[in-house]
PDB file of N, CA and C in Angstrom:
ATOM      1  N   UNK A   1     -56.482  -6.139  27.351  1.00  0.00           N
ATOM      2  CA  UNK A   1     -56.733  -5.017  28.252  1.00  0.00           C
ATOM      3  C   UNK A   1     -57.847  -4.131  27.698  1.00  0.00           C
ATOM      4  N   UNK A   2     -57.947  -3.963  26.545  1.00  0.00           N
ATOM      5  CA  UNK A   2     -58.694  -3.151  25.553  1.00  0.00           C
ATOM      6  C   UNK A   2     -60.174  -3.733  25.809  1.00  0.00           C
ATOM      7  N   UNK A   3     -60.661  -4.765  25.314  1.00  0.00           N
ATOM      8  CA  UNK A   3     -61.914  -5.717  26.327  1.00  0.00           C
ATOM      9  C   UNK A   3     -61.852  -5.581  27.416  1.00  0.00           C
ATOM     10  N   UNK A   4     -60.974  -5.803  28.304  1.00  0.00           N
ATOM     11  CA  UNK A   4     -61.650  -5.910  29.891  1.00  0.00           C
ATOM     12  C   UNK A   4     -62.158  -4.111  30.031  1.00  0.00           C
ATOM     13  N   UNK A   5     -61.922  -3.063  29.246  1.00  0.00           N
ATOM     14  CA  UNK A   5     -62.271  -1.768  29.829  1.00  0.00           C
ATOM     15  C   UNK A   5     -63.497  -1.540  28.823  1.00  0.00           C
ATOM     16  N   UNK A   6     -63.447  -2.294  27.506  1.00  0.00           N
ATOM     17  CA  UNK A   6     -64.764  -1.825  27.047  1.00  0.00           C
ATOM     18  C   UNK A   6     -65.961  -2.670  27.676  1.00  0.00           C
ATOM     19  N   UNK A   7     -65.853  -4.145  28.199  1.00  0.00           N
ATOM     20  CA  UNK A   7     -66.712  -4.588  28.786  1.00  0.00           C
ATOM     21  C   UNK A   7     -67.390  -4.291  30.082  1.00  0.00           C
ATOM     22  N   UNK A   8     -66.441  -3.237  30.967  1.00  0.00           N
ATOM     23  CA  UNK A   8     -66.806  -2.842  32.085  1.00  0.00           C
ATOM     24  C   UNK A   8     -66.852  -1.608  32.056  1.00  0.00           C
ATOM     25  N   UNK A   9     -67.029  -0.946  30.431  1.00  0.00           N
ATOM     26  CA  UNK A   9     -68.156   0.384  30.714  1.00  0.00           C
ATOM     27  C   UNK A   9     -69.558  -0.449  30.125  1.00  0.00           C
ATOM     28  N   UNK A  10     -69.545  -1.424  29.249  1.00  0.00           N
ATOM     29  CA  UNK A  10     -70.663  -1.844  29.434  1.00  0.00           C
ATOM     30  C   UNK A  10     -71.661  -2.252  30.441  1.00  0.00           C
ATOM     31  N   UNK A  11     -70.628  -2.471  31.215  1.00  0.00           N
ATOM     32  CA  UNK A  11     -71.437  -3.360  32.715  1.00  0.00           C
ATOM     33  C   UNK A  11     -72.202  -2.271  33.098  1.00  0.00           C
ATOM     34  N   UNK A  12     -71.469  -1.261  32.920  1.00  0.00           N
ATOM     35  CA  UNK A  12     -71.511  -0.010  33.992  1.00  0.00           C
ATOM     36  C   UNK A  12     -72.879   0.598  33.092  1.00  0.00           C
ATOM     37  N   UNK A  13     -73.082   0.853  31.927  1.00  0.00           N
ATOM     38  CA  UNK A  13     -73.898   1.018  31.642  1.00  0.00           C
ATOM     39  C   UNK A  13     -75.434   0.604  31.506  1.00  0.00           C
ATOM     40  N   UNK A  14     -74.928  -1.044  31.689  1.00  0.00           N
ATOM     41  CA  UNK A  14     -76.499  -1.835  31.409  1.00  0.00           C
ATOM     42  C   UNK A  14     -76.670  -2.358  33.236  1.00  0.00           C
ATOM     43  N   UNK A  15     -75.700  -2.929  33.781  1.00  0.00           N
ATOM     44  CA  UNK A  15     -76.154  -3.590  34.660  1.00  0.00           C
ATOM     45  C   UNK A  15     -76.255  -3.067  36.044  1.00  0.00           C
ATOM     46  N   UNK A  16     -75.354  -1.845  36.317  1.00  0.00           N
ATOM     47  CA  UNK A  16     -75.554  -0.741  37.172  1.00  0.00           C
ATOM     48  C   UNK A  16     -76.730   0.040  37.623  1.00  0.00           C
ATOM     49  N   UNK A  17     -77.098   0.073  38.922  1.00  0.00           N
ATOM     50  CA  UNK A  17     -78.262   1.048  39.409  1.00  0.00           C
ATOM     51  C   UNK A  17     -77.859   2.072  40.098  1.00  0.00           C
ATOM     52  N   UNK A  18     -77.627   3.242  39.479  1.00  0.00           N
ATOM     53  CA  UNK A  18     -77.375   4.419  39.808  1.00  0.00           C
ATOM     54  C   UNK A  18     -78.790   5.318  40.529  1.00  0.00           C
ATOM     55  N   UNK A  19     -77.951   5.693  41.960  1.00  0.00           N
ATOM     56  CA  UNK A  19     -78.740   6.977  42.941  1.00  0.00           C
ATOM     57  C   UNK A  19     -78.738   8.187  41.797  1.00  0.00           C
ATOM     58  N   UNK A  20     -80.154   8.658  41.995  1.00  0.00           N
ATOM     59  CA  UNK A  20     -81.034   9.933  41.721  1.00  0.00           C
ATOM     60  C   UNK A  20     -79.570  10.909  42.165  1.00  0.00           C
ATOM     61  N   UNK A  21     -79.460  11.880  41.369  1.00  0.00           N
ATOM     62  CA  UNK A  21     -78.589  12.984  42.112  1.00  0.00           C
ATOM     63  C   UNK A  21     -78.749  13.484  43.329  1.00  0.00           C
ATOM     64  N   UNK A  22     -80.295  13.613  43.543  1.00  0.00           N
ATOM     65  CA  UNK A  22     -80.287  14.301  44.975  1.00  0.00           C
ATOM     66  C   UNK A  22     -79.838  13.361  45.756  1.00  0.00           C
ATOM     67  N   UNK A  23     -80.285  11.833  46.286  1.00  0.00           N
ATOM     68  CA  UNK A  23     -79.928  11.326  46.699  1.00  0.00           C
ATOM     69  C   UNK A  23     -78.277  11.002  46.985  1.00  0.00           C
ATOM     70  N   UNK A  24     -77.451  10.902  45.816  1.00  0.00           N
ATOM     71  CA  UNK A  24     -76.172  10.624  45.842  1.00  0.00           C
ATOM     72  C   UNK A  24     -75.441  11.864  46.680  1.00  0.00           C
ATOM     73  N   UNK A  25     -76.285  13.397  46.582  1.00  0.00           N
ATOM     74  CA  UNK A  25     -75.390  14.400  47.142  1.00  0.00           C
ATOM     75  C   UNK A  25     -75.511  14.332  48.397  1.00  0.00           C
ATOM     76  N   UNK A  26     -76.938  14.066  49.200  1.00  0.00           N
ATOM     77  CA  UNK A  26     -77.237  13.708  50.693  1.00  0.00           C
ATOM     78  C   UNK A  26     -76.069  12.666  51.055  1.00  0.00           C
ATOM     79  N   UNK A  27     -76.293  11.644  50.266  1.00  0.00           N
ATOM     80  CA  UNK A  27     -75.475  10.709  51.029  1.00  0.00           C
ATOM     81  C   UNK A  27     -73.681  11.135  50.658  1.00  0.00           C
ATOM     82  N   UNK A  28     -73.431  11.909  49.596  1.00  0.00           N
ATOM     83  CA  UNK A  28     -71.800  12.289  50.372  1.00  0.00           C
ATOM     84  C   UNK A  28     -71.863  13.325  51.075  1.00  0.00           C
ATOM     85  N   UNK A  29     -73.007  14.000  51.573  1.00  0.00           N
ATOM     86  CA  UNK A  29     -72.761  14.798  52.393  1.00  0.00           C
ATOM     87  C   UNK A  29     -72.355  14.305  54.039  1.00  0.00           C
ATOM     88  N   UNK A  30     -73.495  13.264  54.165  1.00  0.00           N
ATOM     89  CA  UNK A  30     -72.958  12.443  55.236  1.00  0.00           C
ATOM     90  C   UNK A  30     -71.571  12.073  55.337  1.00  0.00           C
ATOM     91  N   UNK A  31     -71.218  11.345  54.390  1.00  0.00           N
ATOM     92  CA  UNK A  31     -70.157  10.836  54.256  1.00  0.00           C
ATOM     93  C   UNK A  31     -69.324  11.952  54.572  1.00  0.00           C
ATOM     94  N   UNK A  32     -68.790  12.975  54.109  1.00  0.00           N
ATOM     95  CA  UNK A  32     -67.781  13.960  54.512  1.00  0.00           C
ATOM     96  C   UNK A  32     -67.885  14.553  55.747  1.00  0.00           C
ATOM     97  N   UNK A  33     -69.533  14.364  56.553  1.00  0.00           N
ATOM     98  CA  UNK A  33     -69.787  14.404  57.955  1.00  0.00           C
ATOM     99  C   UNK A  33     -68.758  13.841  58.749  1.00  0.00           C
ATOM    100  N   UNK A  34     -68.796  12.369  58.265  1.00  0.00           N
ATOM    101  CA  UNK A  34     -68.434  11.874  59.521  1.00  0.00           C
ATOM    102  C   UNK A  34     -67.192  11.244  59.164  1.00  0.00           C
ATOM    103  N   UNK A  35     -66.398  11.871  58.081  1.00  0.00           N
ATOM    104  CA  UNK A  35     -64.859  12.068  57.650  1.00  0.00           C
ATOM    105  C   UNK A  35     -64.535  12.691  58.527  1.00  0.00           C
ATOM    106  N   UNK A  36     -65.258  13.833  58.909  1.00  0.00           N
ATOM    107  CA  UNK A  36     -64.408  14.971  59.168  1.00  0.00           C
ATOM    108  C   UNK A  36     -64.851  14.683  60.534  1.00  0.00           C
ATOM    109  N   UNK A  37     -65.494  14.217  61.417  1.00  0.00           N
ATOM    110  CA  UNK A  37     -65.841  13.906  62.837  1.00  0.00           C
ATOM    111  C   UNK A  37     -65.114  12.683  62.966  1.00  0.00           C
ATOM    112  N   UNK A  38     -64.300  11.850  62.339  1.00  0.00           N
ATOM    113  CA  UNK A  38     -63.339  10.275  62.599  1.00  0.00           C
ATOM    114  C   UNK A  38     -62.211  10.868  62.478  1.00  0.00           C
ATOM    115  N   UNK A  39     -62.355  12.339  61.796  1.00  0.00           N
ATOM    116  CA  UNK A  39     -61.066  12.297  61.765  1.00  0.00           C
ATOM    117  C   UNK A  39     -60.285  14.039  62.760  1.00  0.00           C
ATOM    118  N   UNK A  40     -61.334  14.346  63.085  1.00  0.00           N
ATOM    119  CA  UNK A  40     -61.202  14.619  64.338  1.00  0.00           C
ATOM    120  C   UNK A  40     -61.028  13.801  65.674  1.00  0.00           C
ATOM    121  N   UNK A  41     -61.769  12.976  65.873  1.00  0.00           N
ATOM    122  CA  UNK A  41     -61.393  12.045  67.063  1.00  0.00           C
ATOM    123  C   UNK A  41     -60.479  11.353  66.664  1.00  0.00           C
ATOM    124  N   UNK A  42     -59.564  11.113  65.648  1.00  0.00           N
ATOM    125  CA  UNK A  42     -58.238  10.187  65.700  1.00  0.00           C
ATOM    126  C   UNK A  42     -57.346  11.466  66.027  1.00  0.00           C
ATOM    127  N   UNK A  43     -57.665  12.400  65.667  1.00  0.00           N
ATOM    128  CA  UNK A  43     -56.469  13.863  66.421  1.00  0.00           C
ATOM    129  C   UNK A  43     -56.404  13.860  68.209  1.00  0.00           C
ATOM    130  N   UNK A  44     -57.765  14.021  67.973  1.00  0.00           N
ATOM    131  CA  UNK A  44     -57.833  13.653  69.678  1.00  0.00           C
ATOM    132  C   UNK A  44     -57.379  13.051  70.301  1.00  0.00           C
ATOM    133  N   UNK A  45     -57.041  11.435  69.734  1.00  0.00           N
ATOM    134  CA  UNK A  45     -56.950  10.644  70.338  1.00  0.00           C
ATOM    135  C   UNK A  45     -55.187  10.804  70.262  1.00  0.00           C
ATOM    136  N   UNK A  46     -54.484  10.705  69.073  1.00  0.00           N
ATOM    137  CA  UNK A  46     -53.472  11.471  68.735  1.00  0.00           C
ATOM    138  C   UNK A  46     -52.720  12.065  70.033  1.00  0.00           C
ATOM    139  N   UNK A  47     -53.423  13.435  70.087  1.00  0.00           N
ATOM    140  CA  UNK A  47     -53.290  14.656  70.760  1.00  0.00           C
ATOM    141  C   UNK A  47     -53.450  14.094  72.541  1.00  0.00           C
ATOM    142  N   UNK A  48     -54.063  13.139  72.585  1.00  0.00           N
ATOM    143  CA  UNK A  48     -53.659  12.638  74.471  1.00  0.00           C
ATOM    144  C   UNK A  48     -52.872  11.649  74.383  1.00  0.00           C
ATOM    145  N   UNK A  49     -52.606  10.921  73.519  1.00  0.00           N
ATOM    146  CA  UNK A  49     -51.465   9.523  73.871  1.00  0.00           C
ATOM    147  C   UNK A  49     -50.249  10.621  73.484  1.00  0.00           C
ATOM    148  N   UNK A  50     -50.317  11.869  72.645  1.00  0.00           N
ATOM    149  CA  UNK A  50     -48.765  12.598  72.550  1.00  0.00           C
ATOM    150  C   UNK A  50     -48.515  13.347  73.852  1.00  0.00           C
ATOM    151  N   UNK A  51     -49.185  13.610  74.719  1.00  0.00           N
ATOM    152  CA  UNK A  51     -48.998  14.360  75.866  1.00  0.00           C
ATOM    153  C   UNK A  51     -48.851  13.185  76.899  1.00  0.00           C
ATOM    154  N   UNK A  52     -49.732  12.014  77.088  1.00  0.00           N
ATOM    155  CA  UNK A  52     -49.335  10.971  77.779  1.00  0.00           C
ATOM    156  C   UNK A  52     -47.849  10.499  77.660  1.00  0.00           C
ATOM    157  N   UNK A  53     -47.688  10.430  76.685  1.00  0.00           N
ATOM    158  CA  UNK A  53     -46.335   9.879  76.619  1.00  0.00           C
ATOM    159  C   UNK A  53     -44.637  11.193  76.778  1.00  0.00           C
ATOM    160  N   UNK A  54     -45.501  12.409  76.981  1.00  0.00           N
ATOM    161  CA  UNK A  54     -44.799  13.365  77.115  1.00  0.00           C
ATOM    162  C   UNK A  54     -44.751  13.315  78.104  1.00  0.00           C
ATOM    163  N   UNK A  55     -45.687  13.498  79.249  1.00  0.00           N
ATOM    164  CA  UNK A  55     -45.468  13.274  80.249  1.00  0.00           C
ATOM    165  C   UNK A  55     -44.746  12.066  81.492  1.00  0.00           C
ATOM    166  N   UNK A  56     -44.760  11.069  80.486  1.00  0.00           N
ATOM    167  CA  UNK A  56     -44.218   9.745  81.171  1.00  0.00           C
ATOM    168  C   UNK A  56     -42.655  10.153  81.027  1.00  0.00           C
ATOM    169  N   UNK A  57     -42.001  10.477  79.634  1.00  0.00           N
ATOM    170  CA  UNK A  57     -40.926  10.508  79.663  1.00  0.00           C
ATOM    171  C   UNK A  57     -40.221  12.010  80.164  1.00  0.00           C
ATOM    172  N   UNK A  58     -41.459  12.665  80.586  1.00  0.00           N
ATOM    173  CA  UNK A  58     -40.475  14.208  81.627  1.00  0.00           C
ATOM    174  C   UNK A  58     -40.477  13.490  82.982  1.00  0.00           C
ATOM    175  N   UNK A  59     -41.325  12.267  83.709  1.00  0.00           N
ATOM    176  CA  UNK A  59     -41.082  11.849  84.828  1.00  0.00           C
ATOM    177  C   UNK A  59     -39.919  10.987  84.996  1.00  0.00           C
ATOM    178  N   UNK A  60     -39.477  10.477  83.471  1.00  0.00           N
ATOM    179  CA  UNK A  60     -38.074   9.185  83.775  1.00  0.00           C
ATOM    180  C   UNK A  60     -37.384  10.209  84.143  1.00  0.00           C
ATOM    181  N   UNK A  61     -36.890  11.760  82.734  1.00  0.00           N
ATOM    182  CA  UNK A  61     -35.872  12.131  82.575  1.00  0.00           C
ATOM    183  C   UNK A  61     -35.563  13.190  83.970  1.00  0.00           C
ATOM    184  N   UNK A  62     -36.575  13.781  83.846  1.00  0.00           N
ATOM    185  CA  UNK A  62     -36.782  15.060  84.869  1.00  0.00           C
ATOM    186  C   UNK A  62     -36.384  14.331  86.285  1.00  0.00           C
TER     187      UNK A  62
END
């Protein structure tokens, strides 16, 4: 176990191509963009199949 973690900070060190900082912060900025816009539209989507189905079952019971 002790090798497989020192060999794969080696990897990480020699064979890895690491983004410029600026670059890496643009791109999680995106990224938390459109976290937060997927995960708004799964509420949405959420939020009408819970009223759809609210409404189906006030028409059985009602």
């Amino acid at each position: 176990m002790l090798t497989y973690i020192k060999e794969s900070f080696e990897e990480l060190k020699n064979n890895v191509t690491w983004l410029d900082r600026d670059k890496a912060s643009n791109l999680m900025v995106v990224v938390a963009v459109f976290s937060i816009i997927f995960a708004l539209a799964t509420w949405g989507v959420d939020e009408l199949f819970s009223k759809l189905v609210g409404l189906y079952f006030e028409q059985i019971i009602g």
